[in-house]
C-alpha atoms as a PDB file:
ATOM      1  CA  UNK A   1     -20.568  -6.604  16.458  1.00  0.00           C
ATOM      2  CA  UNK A   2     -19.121  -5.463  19.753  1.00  0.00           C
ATOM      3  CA  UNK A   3     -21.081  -6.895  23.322  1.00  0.00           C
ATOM      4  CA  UNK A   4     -20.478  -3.799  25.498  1.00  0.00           C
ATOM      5  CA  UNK A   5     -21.298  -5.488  28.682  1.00  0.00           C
ATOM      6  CA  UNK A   6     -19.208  -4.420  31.370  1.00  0.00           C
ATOM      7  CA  UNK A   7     -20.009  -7.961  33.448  1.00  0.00           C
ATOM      8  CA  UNK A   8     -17.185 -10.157  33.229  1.00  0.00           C
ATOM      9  CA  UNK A   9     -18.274 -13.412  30.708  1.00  0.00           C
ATOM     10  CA  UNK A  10     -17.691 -16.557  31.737  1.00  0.00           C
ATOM     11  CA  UNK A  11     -17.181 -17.632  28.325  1.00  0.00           C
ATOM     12  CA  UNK A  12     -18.020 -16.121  24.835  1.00  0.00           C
ATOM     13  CA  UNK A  13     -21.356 -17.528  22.658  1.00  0.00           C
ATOM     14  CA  UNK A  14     -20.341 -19.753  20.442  1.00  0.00           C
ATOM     15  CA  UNK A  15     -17.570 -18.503  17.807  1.00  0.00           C
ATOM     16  CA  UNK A  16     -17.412 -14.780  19.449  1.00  0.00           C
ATOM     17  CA  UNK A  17     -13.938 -13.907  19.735  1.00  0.00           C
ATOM     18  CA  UNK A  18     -11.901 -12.162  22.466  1.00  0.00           C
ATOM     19  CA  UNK A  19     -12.713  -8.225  21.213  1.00  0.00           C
ATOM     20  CA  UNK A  20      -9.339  -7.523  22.785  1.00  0.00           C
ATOM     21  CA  UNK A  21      -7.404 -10.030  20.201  1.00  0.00           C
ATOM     22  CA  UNK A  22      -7.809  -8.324  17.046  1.00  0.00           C
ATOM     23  CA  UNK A  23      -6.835  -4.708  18.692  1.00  0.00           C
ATOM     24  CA  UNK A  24      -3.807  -6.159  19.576  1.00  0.00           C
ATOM     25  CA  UNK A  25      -3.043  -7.566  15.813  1.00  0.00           C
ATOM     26  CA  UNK A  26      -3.543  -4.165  14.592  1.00  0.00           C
ATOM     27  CA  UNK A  27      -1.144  -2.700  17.063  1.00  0.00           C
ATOM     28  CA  UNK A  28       1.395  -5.154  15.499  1.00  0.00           C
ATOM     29  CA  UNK A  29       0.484  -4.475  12.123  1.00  0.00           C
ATOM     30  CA  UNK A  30       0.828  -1.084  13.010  1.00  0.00           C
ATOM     31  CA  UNK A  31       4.131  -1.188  13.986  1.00  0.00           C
ATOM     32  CA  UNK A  32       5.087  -3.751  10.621  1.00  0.00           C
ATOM     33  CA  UNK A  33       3.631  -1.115   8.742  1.00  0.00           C
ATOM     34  CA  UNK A  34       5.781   1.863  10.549  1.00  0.00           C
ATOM     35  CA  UNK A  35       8.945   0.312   9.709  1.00  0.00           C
ATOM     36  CA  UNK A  36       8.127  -0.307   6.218  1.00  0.00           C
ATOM     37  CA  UNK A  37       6.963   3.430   5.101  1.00  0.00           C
ATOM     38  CA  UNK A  38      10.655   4.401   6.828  1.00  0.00           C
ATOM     39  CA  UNK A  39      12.253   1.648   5.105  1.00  0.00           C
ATOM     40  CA  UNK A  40      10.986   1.723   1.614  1.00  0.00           C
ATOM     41  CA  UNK A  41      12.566   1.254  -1.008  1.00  0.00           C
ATOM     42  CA  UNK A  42      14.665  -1.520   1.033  1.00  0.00           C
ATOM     43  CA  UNK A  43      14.834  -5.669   0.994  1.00  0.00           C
ATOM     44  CA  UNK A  44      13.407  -4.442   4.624  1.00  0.00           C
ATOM     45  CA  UNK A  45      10.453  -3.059   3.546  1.00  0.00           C
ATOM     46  CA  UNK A  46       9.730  -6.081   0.812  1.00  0.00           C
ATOM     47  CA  UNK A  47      10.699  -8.672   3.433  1.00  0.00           C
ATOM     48  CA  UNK A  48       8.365  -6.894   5.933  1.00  0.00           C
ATOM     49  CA  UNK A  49       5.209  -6.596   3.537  1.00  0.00           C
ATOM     50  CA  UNK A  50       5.479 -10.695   2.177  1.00  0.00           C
ATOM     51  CA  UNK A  51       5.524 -11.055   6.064  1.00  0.00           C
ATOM     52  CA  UNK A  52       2.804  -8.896   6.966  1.00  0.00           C
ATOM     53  CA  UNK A  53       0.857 -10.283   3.130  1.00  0.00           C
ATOM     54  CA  UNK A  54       1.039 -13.774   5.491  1.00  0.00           C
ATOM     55  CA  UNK A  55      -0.833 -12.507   8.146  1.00  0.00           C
ATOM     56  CA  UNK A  56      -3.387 -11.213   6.753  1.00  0.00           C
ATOM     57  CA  UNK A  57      -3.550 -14.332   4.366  1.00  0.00           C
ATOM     58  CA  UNK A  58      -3.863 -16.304   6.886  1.00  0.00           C
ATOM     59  CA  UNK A  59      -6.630 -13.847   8.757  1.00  0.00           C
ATOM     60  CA  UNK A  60      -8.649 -13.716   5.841  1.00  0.00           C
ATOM     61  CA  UNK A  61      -8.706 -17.731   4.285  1.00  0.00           C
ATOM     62  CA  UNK A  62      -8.434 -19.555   7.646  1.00  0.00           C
ATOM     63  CA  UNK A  63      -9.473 -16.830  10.099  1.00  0.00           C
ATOM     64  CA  UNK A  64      -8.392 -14.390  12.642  1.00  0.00           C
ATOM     65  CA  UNK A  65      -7.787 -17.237  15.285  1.00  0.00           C
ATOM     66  CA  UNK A  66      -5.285 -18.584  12.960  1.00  0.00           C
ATOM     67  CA  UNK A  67      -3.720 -15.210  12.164  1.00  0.00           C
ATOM     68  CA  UNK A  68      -0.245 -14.866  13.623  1.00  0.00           C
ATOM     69  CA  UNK A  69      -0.947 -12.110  15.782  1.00  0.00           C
ATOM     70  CA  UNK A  70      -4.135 -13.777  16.655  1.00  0.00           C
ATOM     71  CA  UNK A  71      -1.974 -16.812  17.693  1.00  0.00           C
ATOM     72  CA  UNK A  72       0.750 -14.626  20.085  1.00  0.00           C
ATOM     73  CA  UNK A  73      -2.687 -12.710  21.561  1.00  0.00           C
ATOM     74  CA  UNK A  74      -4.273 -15.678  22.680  1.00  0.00           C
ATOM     75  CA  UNK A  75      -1.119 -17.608  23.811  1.00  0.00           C
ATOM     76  CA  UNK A  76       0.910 -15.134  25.566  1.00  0.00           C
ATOM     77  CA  UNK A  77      -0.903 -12.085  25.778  1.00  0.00           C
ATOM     78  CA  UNK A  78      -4.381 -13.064  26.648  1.00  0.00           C
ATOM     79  CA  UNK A  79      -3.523 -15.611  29.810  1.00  0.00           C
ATOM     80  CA  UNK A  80      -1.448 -12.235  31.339  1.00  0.00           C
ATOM     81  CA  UNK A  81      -4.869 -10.108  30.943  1.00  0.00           C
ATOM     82  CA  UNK A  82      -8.141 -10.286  33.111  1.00  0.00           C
ATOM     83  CA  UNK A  83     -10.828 -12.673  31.660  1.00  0.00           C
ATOM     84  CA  UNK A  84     -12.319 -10.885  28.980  1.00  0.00           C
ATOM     85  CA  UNK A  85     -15.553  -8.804  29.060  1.00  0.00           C
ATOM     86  CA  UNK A  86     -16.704  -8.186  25.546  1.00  0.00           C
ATOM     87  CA  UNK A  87     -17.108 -10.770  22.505  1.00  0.00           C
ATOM     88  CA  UNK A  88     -17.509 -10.368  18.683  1.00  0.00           C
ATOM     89  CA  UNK A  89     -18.147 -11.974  15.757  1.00  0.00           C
ATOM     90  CA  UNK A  90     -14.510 -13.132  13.696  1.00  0.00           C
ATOM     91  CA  UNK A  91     -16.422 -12.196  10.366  1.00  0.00           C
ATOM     92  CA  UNK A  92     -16.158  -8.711  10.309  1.00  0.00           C
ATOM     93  CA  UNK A  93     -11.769  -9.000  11.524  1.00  0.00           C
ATOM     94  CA  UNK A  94     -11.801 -11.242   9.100  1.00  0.00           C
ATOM     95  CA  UNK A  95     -13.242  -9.122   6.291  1.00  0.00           C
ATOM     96  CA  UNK A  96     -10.717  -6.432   7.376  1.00  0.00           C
ATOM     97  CA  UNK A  97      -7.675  -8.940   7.180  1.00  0.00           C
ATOM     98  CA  UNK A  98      -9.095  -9.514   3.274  1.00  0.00           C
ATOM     99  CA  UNK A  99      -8.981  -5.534   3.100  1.00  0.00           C
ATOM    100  CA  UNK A 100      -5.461  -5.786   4.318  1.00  0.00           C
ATOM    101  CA  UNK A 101      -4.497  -8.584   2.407  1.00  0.00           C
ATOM    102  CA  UNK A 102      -5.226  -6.484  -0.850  1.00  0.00           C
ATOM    103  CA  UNK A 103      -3.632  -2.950   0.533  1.00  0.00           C
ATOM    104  CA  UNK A 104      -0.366  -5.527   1.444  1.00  0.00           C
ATOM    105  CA  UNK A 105      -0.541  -6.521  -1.950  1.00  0.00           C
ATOM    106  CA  UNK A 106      -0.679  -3.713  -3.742  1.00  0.00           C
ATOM    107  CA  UNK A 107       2.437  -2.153  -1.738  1.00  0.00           C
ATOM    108  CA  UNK A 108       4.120  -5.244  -1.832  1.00  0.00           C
ATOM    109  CA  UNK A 109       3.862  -5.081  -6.481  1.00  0.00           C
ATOM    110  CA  UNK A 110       4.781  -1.453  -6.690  1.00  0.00           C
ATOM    111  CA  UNK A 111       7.887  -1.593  -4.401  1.00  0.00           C
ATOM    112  CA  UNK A 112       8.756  -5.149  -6.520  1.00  0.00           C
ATOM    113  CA  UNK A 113       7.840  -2.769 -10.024  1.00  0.00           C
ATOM    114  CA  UNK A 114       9.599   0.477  -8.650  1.00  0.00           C
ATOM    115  CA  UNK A 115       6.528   2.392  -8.088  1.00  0.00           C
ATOM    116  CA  UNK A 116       7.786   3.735  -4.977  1.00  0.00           C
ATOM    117  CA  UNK A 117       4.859   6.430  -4.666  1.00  0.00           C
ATOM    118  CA  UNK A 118       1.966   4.104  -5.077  1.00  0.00           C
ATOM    119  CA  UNK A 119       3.837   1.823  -2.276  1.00  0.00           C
ATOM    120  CA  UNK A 120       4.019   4.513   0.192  1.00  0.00           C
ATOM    121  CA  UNK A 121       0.329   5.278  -0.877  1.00  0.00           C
ATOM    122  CA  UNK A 122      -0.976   1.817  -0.203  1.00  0.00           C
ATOM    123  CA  UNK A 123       1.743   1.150   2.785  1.00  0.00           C
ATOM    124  CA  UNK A 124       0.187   4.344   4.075  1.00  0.00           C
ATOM    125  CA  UNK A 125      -3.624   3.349   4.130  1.00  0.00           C
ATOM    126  CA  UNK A 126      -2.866   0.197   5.409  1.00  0.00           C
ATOM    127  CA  UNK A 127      -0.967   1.869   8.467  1.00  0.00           C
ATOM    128  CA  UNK A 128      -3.711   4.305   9.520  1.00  0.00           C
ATOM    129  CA  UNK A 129      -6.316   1.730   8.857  1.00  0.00           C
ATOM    130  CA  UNK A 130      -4.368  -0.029  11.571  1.00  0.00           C
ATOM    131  CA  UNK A 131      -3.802   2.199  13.937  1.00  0.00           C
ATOM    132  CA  UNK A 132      -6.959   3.650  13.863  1.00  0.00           C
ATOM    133  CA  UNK A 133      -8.152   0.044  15.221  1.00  0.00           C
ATOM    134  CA  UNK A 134      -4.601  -0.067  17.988  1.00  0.00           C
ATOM    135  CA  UNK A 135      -5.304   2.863  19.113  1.00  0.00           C
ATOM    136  CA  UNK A 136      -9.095   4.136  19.054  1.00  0.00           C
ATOM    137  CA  UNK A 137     -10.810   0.211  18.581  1.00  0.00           C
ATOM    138  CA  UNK A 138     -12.163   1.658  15.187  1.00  0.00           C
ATOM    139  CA  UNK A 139     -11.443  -0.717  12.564  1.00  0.00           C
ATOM    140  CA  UNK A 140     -11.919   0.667   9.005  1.00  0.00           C
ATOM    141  CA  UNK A 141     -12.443  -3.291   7.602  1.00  0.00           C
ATOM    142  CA  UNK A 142     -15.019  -4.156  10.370  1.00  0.00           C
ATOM    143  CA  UNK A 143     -17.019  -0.919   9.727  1.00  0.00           C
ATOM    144  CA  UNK A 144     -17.147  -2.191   5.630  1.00  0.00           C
ATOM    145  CA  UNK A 145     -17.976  -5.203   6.525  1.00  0.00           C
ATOM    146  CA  UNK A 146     -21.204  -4.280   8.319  1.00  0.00           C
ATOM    147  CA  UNK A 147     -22.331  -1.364   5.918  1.00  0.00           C
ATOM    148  CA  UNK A 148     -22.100  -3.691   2.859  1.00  0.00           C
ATOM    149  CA  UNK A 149     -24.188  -6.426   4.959  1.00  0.00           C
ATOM    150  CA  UNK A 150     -26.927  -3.430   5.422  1.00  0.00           C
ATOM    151  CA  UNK A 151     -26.317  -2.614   1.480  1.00  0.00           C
ATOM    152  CA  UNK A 152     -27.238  -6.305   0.493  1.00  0.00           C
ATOM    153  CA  UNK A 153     -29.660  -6.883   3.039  1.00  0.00           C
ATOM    154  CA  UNK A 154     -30.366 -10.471   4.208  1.00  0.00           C
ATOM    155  CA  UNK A 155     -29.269 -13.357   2.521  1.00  0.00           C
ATOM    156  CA  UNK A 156     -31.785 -15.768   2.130  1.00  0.00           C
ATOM    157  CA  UNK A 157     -31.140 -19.595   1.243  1.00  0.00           C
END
């Protein structure tokens, strides 16, 4: 997943991704998160979760370079930062974006139904799933990812 080399790359193999880019999406995710589980019930919270249902929509169909956060990293953030020294592969971000996308959902319905419980509950997941990754680069998503490609083995075509 993860190249741990310490050397400094002169450029990633081709379609690795900046490691650094999606740790910085889950910090903000993190944070959109935050506000909604001390927001809900609230037009705050609902507007919050279609926007953060976006993101990961747009992580998970068109990939995490095209994710918002993804986007801000790699204009504004990224230039700022020293040339980056590990690479991985978008598919496993991705997956997690999909993981998010669902959890997003699911709060997103019970706040719209009144189900304020099963909001917080799915609000809540989605939040430490995040900051896990912001804060300790474990991502919950990425970690699925891999043990259900071990589960179904190889594709072959």
């Amino acid at each position: 997943m993860t190249t741990l080399d310490s050397r400094p790359a002169a450029s990633p193999a081709a379609g690795l991704i900046d490691a650094r880019g999606p740790r910085f999406g889950a910090a903000v995710t993190a944070v959109v998160y935050a506000i909604v589980l001390l927001t809900i019930p609230s037009a705050l919270a609902a507007v919050l979760l279609v926007v953060q249902l976006v993101a990961h929509g747009l992580g998970a169909v068109l990939g995490v370079r095209s994710q918002p956060y993804g986007v801000l990293f790699r204009k504004a953030v990224a230039p700022r930062l020293g040339r980056p020294t590990e690479f991985e592969d978008p598919a496993p971000p991705r997956f997690a974006q999909a993981v998010g996308l669902v959890f997003a959902a699911v709060g997103l319905g019970a706040l719209v139904l009144g189900a304020t419980p099963v909001a917080y509950v799915a609000v809540g997941l989605a939040f430490a799933a995040a900051f896990l990754n912001a804060a300790f680069n474990f991502c919950l998503g990425c970690e699925m990812y891999l043990i259900g490609k071990r589960l179904l083995g190889p594709r072959t075509a």
